[in-house]
C-alpha atoms as a PDB file:
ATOM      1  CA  UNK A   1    -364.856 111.865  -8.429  1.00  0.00           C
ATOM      2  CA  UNK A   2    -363.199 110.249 -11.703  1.00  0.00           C
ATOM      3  CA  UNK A   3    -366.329 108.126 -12.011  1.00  0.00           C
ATOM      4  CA  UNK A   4    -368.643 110.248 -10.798  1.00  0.00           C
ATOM      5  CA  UNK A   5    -367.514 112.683 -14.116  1.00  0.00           C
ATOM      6  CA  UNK A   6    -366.822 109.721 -16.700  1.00  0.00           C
ATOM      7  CA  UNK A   7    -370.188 107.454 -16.349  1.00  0.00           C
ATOM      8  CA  UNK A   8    -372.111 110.405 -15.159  1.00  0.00           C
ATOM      9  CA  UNK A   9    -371.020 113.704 -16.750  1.00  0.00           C
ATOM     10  CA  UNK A  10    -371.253 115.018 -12.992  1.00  0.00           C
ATOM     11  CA  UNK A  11    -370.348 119.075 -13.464  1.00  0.00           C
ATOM     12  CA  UNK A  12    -370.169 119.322  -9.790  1.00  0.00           C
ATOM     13  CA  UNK A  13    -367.770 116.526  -9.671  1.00  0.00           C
ATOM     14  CA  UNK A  14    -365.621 118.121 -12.291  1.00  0.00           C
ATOM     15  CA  UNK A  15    -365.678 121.668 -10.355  1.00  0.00           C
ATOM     16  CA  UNK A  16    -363.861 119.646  -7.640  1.00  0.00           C
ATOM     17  CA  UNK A  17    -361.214 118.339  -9.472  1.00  0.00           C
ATOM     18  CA  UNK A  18    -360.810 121.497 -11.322  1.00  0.00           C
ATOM     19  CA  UNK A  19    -360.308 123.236  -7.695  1.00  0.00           C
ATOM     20  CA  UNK A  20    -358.345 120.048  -5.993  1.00  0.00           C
ATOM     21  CA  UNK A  21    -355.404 120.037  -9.115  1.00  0.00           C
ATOM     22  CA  UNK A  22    -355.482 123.724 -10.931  1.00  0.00           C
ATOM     23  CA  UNK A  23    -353.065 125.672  -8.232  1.00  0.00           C
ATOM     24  CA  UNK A  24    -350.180 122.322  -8.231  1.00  0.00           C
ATOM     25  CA  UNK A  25    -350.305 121.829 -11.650  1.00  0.00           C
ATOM     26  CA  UNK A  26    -349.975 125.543 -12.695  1.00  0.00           C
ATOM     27  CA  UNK A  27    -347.333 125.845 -10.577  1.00  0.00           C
ATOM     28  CA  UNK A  28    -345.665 123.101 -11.982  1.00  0.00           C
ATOM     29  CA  UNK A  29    -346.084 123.988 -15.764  1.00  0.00           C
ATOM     30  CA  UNK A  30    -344.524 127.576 -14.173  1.00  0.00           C
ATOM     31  CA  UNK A  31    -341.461 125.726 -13.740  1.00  0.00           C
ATOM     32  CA  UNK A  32    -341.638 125.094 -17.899  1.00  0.00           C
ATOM     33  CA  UNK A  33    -342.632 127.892 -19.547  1.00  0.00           C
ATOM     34  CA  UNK A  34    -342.095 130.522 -16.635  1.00  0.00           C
ATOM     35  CA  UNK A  35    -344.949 132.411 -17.102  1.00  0.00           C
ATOM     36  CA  UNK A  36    -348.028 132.397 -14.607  1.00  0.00           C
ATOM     37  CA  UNK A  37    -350.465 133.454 -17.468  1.00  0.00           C
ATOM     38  CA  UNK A  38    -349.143 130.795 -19.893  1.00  0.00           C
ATOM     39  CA  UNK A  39    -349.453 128.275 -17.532  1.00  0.00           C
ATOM     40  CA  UNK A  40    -353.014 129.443 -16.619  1.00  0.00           C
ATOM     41  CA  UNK A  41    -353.825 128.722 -19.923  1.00  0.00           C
ATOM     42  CA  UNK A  42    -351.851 125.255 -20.530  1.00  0.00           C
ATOM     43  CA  UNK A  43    -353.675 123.779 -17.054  1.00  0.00           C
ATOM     44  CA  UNK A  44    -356.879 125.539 -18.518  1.00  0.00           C
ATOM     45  CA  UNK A  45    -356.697 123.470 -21.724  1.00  0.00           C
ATOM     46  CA  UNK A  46    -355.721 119.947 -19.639  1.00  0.00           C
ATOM     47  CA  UNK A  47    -358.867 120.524 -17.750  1.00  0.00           C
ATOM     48  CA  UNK A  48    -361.389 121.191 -20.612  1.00  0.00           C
ATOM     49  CA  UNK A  49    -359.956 118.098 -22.648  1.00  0.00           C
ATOM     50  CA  UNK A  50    -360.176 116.325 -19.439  1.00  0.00           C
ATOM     51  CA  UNK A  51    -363.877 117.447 -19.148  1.00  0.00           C
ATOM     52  CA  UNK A  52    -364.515 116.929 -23.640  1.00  0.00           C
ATOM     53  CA  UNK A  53    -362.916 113.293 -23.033  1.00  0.00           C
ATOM     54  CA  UNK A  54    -364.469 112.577 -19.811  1.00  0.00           C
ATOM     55  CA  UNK A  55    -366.095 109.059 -21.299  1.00  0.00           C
ATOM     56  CA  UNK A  56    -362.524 107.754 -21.516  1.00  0.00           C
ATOM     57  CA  UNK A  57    -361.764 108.548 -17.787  1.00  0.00           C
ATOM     58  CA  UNK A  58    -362.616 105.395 -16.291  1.00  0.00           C
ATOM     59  CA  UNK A  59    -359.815 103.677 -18.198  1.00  0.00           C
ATOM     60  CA  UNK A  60    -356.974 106.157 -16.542  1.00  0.00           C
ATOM     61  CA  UNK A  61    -355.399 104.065 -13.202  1.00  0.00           C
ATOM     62  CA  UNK A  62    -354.006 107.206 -11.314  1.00  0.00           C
ATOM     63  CA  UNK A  63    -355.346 110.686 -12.493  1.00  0.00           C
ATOM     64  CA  UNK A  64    -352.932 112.744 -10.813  1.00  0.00           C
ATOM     65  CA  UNK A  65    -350.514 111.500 -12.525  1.00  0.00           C
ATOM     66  CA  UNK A  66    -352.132 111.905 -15.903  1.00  0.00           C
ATOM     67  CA  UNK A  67    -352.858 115.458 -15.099  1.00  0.00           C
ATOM     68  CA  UNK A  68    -349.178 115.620 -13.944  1.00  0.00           C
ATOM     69  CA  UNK A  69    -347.752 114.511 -17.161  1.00  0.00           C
ATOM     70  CA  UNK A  70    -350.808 116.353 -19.573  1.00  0.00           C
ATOM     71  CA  UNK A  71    -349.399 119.649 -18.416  1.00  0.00           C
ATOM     72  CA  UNK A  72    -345.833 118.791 -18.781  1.00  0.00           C
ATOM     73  CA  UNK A  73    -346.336 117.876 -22.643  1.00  0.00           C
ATOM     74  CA  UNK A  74    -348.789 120.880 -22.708  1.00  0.00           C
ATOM     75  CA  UNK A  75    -346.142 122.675 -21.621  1.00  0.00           C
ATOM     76  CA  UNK A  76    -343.161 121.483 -23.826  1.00  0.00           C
ATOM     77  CA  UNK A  77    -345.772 121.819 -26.717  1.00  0.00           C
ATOM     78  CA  UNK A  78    -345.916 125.232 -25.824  1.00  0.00           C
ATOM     79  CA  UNK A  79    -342.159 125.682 -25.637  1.00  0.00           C
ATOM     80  CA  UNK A  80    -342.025 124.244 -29.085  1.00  0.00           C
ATOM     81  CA  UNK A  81    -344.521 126.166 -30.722  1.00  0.00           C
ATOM     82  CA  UNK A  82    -342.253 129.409 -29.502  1.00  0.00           C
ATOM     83  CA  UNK A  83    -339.326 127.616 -30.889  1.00  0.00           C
ATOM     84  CA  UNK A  84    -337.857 127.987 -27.654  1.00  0.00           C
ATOM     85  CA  UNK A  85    -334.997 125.027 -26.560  1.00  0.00           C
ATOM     86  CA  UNK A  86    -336.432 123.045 -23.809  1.00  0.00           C
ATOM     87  CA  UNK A  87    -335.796 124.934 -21.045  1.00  0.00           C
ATOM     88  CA  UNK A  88    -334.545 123.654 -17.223  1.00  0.00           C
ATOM     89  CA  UNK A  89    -337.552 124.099 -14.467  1.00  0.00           C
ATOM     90  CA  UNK A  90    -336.971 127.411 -12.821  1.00  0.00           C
ATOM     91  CA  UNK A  91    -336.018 127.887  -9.495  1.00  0.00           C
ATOM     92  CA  UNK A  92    -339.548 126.617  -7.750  1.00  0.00           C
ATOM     93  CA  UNK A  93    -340.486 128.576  -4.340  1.00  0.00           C
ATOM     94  CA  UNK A  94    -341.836 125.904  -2.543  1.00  0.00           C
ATOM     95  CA  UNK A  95    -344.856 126.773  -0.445  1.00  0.00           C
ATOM     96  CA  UNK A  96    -345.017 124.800   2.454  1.00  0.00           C
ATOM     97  CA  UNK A  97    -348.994 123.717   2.989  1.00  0.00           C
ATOM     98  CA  UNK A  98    -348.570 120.479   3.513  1.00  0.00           C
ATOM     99  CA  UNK A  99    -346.275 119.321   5.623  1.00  0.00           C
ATOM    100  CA  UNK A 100    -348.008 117.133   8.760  1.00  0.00           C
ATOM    101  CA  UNK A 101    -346.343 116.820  12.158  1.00  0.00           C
ATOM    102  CA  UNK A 102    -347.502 115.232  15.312  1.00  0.00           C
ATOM    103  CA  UNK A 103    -347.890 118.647  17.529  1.00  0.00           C
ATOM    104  CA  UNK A 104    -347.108 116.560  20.589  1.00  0.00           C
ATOM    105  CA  UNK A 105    -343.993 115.669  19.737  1.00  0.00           C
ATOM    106  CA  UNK A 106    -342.821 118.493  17.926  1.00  0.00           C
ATOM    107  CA  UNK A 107    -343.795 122.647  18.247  1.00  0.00           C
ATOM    108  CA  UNK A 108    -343.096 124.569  15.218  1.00  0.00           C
ATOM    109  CA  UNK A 109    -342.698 127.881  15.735  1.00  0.00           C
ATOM    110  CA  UNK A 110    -343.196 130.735  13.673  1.00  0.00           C
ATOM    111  CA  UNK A 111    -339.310 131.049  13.349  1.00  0.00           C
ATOM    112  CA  UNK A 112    -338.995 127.580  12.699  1.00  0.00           C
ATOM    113  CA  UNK A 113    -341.412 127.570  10.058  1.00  0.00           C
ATOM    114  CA  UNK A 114    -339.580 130.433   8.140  1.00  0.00           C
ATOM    115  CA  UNK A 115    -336.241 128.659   8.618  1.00  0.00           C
ATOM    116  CA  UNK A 116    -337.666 125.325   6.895  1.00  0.00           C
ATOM    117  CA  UNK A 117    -338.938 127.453   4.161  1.00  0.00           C
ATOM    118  CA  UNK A 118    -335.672 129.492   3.382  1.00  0.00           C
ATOM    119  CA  UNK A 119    -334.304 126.065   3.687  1.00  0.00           C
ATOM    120  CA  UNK A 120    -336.318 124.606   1.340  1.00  0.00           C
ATOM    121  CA  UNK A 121    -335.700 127.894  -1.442  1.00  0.00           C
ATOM    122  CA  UNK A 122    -332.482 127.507  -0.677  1.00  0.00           C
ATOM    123  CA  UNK A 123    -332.558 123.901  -2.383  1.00  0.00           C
ATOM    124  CA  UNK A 124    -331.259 123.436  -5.933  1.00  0.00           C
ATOM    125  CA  UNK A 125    -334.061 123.943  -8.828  1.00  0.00           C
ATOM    126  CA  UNK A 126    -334.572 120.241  -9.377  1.00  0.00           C
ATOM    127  CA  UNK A 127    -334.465 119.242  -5.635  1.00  0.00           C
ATOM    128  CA  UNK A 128    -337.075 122.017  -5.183  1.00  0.00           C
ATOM    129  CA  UNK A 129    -339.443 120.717  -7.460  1.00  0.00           C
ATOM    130  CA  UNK A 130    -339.027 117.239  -6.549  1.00  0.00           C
ATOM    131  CA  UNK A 131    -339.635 117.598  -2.733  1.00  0.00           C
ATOM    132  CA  UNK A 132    -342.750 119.784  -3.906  1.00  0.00           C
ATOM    133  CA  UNK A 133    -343.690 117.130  -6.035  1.00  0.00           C
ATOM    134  CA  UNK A 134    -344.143 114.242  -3.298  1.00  0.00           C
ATOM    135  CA  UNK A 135    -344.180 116.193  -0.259  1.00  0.00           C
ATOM    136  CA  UNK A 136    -347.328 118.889  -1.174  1.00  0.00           C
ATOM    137  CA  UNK A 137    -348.443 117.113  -4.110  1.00  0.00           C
ATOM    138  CA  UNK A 138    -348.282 113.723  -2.905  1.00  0.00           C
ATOM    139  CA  UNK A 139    -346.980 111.997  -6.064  1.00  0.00           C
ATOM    140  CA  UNK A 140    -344.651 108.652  -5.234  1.00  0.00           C
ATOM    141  CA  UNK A 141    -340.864 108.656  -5.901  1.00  0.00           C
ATOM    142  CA  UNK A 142    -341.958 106.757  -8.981  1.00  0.00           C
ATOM    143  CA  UNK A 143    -344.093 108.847 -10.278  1.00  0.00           C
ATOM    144  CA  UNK A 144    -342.164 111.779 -10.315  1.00  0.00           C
ATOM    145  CA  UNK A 145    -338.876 109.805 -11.855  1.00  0.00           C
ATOM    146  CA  UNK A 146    -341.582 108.723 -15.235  1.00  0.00           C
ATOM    147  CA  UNK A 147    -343.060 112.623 -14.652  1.00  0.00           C
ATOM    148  CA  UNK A 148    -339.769 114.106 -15.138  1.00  0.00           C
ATOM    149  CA  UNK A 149    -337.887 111.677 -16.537  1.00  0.00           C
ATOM    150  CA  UNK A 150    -335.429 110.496 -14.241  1.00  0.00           C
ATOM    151  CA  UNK A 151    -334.313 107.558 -12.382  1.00  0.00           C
ATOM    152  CA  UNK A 152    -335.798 106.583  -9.630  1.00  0.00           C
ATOM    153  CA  UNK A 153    -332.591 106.523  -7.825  1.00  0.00           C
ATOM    154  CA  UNK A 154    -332.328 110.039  -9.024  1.00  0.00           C
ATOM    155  CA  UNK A 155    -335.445 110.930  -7.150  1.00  0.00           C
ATOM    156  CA  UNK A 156    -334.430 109.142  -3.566  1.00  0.00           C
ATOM    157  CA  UNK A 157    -330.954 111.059  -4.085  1.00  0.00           C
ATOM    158  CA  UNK A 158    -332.538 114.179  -4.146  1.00  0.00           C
ATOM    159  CA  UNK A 159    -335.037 113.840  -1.409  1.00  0.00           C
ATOM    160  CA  UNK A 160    -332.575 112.848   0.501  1.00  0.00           C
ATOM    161  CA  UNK A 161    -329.820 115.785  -0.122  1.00  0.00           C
ATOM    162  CA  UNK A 162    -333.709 118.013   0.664  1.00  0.00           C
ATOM    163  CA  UNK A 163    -334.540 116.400   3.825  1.00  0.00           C
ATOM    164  CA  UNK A 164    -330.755 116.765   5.321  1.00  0.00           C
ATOM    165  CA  UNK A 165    -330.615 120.542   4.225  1.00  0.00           C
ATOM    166  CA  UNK A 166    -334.019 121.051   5.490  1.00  0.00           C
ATOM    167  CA  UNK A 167    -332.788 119.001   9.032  1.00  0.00           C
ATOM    168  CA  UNK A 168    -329.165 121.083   9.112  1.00  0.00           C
ATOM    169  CA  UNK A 169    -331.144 124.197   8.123  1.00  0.00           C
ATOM    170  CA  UNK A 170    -333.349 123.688  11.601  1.00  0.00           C
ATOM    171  CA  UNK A 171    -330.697 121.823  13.747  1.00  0.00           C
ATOM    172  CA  UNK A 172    -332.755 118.703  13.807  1.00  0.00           C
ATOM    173  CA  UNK A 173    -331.040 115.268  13.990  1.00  0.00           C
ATOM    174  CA  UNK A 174    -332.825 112.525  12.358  1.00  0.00           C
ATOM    175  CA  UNK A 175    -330.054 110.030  13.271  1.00  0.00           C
ATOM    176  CA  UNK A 176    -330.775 111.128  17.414  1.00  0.00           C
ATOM    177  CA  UNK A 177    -334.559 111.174  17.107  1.00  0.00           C
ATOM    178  CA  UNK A 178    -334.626 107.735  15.428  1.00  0.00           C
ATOM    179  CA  UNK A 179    -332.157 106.027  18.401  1.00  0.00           C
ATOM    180  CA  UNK A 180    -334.443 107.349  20.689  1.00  0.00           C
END
């Protein structure tokens, strides 16, 4: 798709991307300026310079990523401009869409399903966005410790303190599943 718009100036191509990043990365410039509309507009403008600089996509290595981090500075360029102080992400509400299991091995039920999602708004603001941030967005630990500026350490602490509330939260025992 990145080539397809960069050598080719493929609209269709760019209608896909447009569709495949705008909902994640609005939701994550939310967490920033805390306004749906505002963000609207900050992942509006990533996209169209996306789409004005298109020649110069075939020299980006991961465009998630670049997307990722365009709407962040869009978004602190925003806070600026309002002379508002940099401001912590707000509490993110997690909507679990992604999450794959192996239905053999493991029913969720509708209960079940609504206990791992109060679980998961039950997490700390940071740990929220982090778990959203590799688990539905598929970014790697690394890319979300240079995304958000922490340490990669940081980022496998906080998956970690997710993934045990989220376990406690629906009585599941990684430590028993794995010995098994």
């Amino acid at each position: 798709m990145q080539q397809r718009i960069a050598l080719y100036n493929d609209q269709l191509a760019y209608k896909e991307l447009f569709a495949l990043f705008f909902k994640s990365l609005q939701q994550f410039a939310i967490t920033f300026v805390r306004s749906p509309e505002v963000a609207e507009e900050i992942v509006s403008d990533v996209l169209i310079k996306v789409w004005k600089k298109r020649a110069g996509l075939s020299r980006i290595n991961n465009l998630k990523l670049y997307l990722f981090i365009s709407t962040r500075n869009g978004s602190l360029n925003y806070l600026r401009t309002q002379k508002k102080t940099m401001l912590q992400p707000e509490p993110y509400f997690v909507q679990l869409q992604s999450i794959y299991f192996n239905p053999e091995k493991l029913m969720l039920t509708a209960e079940m399903m609504n206990r791992v999602q109060k679980a998961i708004n039950d997490l700390p603001p940071r740990c929220q966005l982090i778990f959203k941030l590799i688990k539905e967005d598929g970014l790697k630990y690394r890319e979300v410790a240079d995304l958000l500026n922490l340490s990669l350490k940081t980022i496998e602490n906080q998956m970690a303190i997710a993934i045990r509330k989220i376990g406690l939260a629906i009585h599941f025992d990684i430590r028993a599943t794995l010995s098994s």
